[in-house]
C-alpha atoms as a PDB file:
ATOM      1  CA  UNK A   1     -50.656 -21.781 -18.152  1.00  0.00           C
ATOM      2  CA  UNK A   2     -54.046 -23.048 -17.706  1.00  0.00           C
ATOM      3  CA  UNK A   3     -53.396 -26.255 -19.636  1.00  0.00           C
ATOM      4  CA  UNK A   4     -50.440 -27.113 -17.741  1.00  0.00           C
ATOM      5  CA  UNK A   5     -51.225 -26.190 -14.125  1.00  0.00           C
ATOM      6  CA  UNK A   6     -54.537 -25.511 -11.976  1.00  0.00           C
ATOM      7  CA  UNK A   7     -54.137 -23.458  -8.901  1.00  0.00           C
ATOM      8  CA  UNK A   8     -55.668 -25.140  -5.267  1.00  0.00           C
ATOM      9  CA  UNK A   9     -58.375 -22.376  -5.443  1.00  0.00           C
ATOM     10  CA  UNK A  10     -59.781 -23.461  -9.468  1.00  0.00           C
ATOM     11  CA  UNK A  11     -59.360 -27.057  -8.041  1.00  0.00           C
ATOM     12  CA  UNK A  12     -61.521 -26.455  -4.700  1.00  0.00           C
ATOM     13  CA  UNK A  13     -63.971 -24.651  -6.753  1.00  0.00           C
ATOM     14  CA  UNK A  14     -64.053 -28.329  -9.288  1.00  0.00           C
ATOM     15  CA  UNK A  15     -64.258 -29.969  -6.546  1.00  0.00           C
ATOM     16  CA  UNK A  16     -67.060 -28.078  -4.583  1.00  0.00           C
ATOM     17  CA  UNK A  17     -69.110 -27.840  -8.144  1.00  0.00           C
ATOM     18  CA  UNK A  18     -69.246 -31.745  -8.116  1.00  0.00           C
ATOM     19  CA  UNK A  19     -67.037 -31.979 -10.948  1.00  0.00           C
ATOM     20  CA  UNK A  20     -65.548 -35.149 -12.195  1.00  0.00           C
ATOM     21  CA  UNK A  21     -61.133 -35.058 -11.537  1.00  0.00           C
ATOM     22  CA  UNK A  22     -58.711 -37.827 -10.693  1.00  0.00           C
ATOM     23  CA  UNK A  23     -56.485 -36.813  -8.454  1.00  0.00           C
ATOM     24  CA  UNK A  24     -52.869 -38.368  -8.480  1.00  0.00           C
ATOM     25  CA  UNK A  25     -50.388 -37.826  -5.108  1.00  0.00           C
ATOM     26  CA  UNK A  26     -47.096 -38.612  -6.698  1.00  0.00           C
ATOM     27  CA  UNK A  27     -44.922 -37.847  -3.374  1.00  0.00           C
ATOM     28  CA  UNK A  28     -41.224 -38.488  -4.269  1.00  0.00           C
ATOM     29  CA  UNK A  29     -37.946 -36.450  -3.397  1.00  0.00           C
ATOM     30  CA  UNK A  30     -34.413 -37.582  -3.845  1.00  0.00           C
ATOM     31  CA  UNK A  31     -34.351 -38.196  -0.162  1.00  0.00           C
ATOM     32  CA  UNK A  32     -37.428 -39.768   0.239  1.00  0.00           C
ATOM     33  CA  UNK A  33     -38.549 -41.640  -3.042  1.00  0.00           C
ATOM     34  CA  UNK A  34     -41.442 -43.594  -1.277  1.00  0.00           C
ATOM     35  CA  UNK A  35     -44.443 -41.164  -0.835  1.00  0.00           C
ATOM     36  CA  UNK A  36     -46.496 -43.883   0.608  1.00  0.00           C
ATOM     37  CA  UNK A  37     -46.308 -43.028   4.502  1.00  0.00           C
ATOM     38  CA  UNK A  38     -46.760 -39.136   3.856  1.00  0.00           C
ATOM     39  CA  UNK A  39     -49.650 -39.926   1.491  1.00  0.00           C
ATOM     40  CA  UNK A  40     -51.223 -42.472   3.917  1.00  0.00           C
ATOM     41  CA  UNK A  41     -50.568 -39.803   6.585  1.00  0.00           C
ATOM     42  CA  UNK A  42     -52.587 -37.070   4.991  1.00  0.00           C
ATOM     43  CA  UNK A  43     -53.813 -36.344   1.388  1.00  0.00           C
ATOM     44  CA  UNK A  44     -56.378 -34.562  -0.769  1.00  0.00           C
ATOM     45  CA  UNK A  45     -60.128 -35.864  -0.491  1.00  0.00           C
ATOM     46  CA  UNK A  46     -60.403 -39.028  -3.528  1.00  0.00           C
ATOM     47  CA  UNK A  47     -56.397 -39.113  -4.217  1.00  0.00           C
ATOM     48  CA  UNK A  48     -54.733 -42.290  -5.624  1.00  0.00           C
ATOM     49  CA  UNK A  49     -51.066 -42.779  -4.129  1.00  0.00           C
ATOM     50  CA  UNK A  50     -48.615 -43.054  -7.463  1.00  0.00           C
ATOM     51  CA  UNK A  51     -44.937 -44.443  -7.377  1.00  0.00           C
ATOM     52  CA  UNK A  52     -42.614 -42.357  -9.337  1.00  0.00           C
ATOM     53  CA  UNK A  53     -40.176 -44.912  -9.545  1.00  0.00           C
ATOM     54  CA  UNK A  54     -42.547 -48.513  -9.581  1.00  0.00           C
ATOM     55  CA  UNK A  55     -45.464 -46.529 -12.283  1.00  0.00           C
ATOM     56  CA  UNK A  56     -43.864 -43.658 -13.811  1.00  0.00           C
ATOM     57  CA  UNK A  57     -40.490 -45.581 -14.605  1.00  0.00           C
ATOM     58  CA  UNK A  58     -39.137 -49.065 -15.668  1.00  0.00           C
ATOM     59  CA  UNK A  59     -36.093 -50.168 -14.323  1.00  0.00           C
ATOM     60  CA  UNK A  60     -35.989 -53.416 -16.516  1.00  0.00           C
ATOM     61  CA  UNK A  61     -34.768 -50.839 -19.012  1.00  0.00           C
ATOM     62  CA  UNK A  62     -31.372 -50.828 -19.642  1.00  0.00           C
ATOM     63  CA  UNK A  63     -28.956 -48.346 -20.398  1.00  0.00           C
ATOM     64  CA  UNK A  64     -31.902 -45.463 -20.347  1.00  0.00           C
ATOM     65  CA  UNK A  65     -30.551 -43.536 -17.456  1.00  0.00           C
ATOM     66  CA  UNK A  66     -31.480 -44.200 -13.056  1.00  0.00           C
ATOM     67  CA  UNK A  67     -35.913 -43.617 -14.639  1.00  0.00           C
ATOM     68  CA  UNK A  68     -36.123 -45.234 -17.847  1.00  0.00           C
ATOM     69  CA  UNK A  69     -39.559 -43.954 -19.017  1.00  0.00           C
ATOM     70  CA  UNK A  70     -42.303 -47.044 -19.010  1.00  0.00           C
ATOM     71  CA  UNK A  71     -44.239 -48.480 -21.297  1.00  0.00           C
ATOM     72  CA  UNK A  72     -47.506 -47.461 -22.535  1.00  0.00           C
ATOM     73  CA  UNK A  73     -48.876 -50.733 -21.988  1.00  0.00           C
ATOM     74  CA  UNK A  74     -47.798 -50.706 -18.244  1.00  0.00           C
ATOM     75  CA  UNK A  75     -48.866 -46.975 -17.743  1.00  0.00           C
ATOM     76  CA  UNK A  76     -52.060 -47.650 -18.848  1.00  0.00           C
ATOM     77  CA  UNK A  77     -52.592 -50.684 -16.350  1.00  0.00           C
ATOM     78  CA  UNK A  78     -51.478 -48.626 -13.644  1.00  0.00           C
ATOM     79  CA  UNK A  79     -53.749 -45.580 -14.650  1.00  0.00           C
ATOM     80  CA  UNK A  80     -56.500 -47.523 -14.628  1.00  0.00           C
ATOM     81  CA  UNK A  81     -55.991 -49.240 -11.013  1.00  0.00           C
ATOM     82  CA  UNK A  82     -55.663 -45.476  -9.958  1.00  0.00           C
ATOM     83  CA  UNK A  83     -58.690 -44.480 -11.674  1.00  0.00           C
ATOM     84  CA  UNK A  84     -58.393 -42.404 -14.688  1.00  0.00           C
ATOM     85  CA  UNK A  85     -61.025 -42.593 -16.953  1.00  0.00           C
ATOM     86  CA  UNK A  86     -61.581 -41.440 -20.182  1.00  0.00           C
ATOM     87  CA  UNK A  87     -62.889 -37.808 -20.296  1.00  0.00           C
ATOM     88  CA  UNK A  88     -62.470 -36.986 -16.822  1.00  0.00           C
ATOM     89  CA  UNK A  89     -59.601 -34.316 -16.131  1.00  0.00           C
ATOM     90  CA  UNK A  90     -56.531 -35.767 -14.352  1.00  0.00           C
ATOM     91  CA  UNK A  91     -54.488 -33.544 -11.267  1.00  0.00           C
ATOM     92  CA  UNK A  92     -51.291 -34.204 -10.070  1.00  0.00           C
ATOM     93  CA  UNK A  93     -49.675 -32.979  -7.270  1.00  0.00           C
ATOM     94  CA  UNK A  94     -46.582 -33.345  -4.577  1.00  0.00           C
ATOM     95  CA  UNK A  95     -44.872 -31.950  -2.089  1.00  0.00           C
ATOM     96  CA  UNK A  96     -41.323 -31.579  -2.974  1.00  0.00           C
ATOM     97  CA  UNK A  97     -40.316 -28.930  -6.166  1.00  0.00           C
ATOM     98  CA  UNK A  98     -43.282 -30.188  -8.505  1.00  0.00           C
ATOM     99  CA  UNK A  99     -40.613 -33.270  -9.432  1.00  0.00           C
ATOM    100  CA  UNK A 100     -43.260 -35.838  -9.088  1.00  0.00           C
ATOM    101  CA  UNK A 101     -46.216 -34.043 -10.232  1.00  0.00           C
ATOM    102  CA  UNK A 102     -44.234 -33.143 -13.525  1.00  0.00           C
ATOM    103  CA  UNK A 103     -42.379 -36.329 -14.092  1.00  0.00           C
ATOM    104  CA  UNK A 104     -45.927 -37.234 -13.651  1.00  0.00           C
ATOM    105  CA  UNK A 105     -47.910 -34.883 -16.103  1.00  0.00           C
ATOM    106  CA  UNK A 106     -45.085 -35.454 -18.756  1.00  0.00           C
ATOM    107  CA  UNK A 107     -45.371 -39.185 -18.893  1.00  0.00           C
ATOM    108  CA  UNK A 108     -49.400 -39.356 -19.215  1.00  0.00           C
ATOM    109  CA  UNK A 109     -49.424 -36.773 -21.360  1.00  0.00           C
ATOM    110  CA  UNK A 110     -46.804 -38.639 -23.633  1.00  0.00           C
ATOM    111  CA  UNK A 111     -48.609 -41.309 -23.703  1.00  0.00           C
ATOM    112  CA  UNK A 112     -51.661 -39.354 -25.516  1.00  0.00           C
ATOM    113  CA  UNK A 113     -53.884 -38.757 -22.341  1.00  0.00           C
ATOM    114  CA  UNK A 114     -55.441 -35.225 -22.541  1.00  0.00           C
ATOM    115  CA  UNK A 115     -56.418 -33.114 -19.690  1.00  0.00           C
ATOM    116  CA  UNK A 116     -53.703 -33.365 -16.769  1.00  0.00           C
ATOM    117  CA  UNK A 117     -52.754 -30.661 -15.082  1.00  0.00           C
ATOM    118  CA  UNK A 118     -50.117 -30.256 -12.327  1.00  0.00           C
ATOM    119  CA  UNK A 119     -51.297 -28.592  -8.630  1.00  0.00           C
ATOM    120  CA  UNK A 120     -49.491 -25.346  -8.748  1.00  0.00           C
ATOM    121  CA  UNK A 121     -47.865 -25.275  -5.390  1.00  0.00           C
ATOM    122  CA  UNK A 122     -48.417 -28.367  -4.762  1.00  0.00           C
ATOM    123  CA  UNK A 123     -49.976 -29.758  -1.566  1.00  0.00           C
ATOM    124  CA  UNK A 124     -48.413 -27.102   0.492  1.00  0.00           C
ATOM    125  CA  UNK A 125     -51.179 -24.605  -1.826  1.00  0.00           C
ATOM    126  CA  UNK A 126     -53.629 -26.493  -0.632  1.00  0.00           C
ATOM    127  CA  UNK A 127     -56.534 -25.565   2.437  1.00  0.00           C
ATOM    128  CA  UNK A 128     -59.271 -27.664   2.482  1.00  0.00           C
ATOM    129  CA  UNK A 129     -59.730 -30.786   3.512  1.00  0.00           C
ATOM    130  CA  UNK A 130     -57.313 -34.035   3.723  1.00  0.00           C
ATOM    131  CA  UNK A 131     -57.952 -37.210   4.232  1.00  0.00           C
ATOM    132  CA  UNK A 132     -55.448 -40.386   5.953  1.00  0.00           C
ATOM    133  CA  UNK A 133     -55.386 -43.694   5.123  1.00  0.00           C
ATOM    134  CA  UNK A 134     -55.830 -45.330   1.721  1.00  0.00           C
ATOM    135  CA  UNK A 135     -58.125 -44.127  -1.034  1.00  0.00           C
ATOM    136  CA  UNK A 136     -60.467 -47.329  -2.311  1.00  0.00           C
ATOM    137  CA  UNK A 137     -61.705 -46.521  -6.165  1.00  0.00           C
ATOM    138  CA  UNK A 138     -63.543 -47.680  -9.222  1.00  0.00           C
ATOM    139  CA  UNK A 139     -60.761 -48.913 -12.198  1.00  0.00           C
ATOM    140  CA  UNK A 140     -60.439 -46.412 -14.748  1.00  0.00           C
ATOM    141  CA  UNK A 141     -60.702 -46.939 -18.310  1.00  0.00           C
ATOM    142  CA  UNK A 142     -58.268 -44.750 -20.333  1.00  0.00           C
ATOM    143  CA  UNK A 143     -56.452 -46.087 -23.217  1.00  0.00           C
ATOM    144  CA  UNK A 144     -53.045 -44.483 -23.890  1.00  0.00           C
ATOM    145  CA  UNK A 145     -52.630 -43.509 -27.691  1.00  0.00           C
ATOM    146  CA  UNK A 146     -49.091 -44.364 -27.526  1.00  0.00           C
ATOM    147  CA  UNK A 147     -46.374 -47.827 -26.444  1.00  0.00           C
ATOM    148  CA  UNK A 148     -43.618 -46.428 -27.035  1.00  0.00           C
ATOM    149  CA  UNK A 149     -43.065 -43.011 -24.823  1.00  0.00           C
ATOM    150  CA  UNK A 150     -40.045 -41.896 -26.227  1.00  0.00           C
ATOM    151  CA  UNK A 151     -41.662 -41.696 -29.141  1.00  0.00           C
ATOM    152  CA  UNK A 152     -45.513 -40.667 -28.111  1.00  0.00           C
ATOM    153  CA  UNK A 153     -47.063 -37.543 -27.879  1.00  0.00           C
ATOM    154  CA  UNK A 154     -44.476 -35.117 -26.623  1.00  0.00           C
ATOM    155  CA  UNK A 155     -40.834 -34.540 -28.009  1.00  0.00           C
ATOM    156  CA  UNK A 156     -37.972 -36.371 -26.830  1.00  0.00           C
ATOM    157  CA  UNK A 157     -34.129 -35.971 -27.935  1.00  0.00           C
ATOM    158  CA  UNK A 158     -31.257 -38.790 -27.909  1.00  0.00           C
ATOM    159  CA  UNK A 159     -28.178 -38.306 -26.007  1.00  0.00           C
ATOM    160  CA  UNK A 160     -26.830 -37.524 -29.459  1.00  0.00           C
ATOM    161  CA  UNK A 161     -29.077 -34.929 -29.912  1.00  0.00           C
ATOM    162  CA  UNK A 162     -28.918 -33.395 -26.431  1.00  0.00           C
ATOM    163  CA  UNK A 163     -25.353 -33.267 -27.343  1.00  0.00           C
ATOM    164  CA  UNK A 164     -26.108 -31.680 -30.721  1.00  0.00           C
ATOM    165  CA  UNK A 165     -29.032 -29.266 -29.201  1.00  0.00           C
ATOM    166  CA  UNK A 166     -28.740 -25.712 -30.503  1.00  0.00           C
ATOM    167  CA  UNK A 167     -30.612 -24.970 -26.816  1.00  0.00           C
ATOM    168  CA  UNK A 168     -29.998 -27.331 -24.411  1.00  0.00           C
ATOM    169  CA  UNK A 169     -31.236 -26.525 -20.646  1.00  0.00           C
ATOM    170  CA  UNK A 170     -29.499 -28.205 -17.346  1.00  0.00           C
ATOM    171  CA  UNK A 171     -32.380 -28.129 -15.116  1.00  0.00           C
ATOM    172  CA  UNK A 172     -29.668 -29.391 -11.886  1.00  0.00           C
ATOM    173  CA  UNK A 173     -28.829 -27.171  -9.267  1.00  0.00           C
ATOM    174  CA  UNK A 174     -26.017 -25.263 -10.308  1.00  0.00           C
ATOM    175  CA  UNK A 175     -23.465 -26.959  -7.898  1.00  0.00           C
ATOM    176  CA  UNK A 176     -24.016 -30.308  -9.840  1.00  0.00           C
ATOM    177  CA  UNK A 177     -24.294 -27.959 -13.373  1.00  0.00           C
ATOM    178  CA  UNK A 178     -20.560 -26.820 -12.769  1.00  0.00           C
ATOM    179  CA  UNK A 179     -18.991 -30.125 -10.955  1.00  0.00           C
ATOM    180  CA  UNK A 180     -18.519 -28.870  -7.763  1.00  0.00           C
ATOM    181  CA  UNK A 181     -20.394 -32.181  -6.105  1.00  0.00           C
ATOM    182  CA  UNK A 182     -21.996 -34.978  -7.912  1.00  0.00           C
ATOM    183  CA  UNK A 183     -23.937 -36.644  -4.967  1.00  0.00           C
ATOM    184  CA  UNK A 184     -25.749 -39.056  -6.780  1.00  0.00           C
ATOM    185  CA  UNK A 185     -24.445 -40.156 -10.526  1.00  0.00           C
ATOM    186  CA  UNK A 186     -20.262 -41.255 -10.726  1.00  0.00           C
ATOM    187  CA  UNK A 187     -18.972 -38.619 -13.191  1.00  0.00           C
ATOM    188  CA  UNK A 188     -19.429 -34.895 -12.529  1.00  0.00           C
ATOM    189  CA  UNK A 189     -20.204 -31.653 -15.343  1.00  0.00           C
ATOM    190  CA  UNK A 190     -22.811 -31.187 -17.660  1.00  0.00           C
ATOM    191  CA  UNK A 191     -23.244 -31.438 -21.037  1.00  0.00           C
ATOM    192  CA  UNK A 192     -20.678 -29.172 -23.310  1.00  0.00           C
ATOM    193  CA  UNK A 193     -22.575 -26.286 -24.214  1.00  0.00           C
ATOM    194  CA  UNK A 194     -25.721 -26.622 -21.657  1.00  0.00           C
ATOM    195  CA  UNK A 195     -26.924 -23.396 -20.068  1.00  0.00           C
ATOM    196  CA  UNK A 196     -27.998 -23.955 -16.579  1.00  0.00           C
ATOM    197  CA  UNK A 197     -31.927 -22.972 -15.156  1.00  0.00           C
ATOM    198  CA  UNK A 198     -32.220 -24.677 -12.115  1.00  0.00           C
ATOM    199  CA  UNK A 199     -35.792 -26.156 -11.826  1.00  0.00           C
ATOM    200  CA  UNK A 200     -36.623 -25.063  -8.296  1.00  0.00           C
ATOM    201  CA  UNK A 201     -35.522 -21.272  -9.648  1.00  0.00           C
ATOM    202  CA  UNK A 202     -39.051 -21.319 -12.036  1.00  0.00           C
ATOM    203  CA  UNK A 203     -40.875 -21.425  -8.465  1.00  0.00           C
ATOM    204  CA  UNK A 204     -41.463 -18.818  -5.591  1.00  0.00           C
ATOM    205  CA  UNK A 205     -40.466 -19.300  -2.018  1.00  0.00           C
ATOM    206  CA  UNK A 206     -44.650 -21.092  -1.640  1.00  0.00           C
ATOM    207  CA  UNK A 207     -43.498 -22.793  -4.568  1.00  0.00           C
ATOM    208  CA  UNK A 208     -45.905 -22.055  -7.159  1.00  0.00           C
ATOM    209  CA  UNK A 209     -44.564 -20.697 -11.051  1.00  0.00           C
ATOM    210  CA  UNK A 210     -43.035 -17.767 -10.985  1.00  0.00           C
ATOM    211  CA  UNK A 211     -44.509 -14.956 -12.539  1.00  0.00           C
ATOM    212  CA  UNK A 212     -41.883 -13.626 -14.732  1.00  0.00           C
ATOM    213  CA  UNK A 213     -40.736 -16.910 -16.062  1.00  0.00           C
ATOM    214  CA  UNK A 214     -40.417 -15.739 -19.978  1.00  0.00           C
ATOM    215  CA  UNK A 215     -37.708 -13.042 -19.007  1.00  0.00           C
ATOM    216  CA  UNK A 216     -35.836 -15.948 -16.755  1.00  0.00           C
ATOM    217  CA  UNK A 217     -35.495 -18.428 -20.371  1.00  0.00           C
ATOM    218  CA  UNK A 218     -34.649 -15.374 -22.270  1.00  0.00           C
ATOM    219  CA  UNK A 219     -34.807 -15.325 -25.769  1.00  0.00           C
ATOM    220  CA  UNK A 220     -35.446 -18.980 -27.514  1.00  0.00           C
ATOM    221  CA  UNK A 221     -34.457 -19.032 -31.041  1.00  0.00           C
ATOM    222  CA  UNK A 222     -34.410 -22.831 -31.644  1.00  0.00           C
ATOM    223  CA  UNK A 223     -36.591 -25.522 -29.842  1.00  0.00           C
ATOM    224  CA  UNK A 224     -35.071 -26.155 -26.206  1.00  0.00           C
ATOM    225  CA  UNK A 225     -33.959 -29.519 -25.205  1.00  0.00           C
ATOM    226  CA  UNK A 226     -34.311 -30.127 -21.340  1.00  0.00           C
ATOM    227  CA  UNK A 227     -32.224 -32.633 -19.118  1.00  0.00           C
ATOM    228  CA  UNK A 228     -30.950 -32.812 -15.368  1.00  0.00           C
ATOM    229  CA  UNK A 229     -30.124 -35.958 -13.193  1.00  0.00           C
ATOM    230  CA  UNK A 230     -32.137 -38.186 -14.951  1.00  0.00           C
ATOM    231  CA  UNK A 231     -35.312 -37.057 -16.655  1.00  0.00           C
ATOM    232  CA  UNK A 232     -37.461 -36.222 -13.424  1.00  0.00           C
ATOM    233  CA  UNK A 233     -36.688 -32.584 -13.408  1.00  0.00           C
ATOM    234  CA  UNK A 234     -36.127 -31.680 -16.517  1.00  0.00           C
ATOM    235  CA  UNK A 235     -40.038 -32.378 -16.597  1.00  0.00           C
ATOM    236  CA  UNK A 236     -40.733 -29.158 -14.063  1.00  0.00           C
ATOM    237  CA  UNK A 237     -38.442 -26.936 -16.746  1.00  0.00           C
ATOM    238  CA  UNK A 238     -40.672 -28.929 -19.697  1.00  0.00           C
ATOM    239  CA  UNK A 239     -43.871 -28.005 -18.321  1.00  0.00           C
ATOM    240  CA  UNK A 240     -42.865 -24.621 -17.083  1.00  0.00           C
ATOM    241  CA  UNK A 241     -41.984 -23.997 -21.031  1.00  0.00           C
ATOM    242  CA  UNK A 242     -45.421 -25.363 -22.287  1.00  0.00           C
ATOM    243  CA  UNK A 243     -46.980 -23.019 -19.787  1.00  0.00           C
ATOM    244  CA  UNK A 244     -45.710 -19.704 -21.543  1.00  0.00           C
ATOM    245  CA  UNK A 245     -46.088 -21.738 -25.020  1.00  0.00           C
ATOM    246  CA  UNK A 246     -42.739 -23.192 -25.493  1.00  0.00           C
ATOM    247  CA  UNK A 247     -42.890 -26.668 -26.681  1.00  0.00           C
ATOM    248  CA  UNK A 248     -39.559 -28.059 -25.371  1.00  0.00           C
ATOM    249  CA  UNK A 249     -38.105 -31.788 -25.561  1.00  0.00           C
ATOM    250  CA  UNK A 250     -36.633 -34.302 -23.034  1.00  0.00           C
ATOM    251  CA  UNK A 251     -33.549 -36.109 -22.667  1.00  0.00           C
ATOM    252  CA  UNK A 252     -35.176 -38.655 -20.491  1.00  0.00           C
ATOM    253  CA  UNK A 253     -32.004 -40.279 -19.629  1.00  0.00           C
ATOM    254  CA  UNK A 254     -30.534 -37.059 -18.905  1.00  0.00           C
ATOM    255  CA  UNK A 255     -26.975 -36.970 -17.225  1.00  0.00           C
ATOM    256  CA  UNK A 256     -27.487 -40.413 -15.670  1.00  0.00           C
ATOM    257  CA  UNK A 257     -27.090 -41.915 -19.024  1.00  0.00           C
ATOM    258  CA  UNK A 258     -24.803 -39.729 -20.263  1.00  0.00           C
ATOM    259  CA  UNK A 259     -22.369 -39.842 -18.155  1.00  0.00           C
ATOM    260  CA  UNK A 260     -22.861 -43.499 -17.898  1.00  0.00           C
ATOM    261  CA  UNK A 261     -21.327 -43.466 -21.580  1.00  0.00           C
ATOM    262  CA  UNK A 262     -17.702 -42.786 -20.726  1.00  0.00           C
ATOM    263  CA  UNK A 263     -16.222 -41.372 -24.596  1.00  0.00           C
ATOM    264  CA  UNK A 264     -18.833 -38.547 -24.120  1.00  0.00           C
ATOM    265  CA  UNK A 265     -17.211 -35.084 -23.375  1.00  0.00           C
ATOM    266  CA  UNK A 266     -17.957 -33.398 -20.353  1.00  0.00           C
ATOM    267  CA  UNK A 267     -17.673 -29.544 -19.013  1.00  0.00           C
ATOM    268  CA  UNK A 268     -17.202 -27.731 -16.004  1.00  0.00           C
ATOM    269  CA  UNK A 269     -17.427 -24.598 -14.646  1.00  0.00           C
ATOM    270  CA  UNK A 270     -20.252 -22.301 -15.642  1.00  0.00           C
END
């Protein structure tokens, strides 16, 4: 677990040690993509404001799914406005079902950049001090190991594949898992043969990882694929895996694109 996620109290002790960590706020919700006022309003000592859906996705992308995943190239401009430098541990956080903070961990750590680690509990875990305004820094000077991110450092399946998937996962909520409401993409169901572990039921009501989370995947036999809406998500279910040593992939288009493709079959119903 330690690899994937730091609790507030091992990042308060980094921090009071003097210890070198970018910190990434990457506040974004379905209702509220834009993080910027709630960042500007209040955030951890030194953190960099990150825009899930202008940084951690490219929308020039077509037919990738609602968050096409960006380029390396572009990630590691924007990583090095928000500081991260080579060496120095990376933490991301957020406020809203570790969507952001995960969507955020999976894509830098696609892209071949070691060390980031996602705020259990996000910045509701948090007691020490905050800060308003905007957060001035020194550029960064990472270099990503890898252009291409669904093809970099961390597996990543093809709607074919997700289709194929001995063990696929539906990280939805299980209202949008059996087609009861589709509230955001035009064709409601999941993938045939999907089981459904809603992301938000791997946390605790503080939302931090639950304890027990090897007896809630069950038995794995073959390597998991992982998709939900559209690839933000899934990345919660991802990391929760790699934290008990499960090294799943993701369908980063996830339902958005599959659904977009209208000969595809669909299911509903549990």
């Amino acid at each position: 677990m330690s690899q994937v996620f730091i609790t507030a109290g091992e990042l308060a002790d980094m921090l009071g040690r003097g210890e070198p960590v970018t910190l990434l706020d990457v506040r974004w919700s379905l209702s509220e993509p834009d993080g910027t006022e709630a960042y500007r309003r209040a955030h951890l000592p030194g953190a960099v404001y990150v825009s899930l859906d202008d940084e951690l996705s490219d929308h020039s992308v077509t037919a990738r799914g609602r968050h096409p995943l960006p380029s390396g190239t572009s990630l590691q401009a924007a990583a090095r406005r928000w500081g991260v430098r080579t060496g120095v541990p990376v933490v991301v956080y957020d406020d809203w079902n570790r969507a952001g903070s995960a969507r955020a961990w999976w894509v830098l750590t696609a892209a071949g950049i070691p060390d980031v680690r996602i705020l259990d509990g996000g910045l509701s875990a948090w007691r020490g001090d905050m800060r308003s305004g905007t957060e001035v820094v020194e550029p960064g000077d990472v270099t990503v190991a890898h252009d291409d991110l669904y093809d970099g450092a961390l597996p990543t399946v093809t709607a074919d594949e997700a289709a194929a998937a001995p063990a696929l996962i539906d990280a939805r909520a299980p209202e949008r898992f059996r087609g009861d409401s589709e509230p955001v993409d035009p064709v409601a169901g999941h993938i045939p043969g999907a089981r459904n572990v809603p992301s938000t039921s791997l946390l605790t009501d503080a939302g931090t990882l639950r304890d027990d989370l090897s007896a809630r995947f069950g038995t794995i036999d073959a390597q998991p694929a992982v998709y939900c809406g559209s690839g933000v998500t899934a990345s919660v279910v991802v990391a929760a895996l790699a934290s008990v040593g499960v090294d799943a992939a993701l369908f980063p288009g996830s339902w958005s694109q599959y659904s977009a493709e209208s000969a595809r079959p669909v299911a509903l119903g549990e």
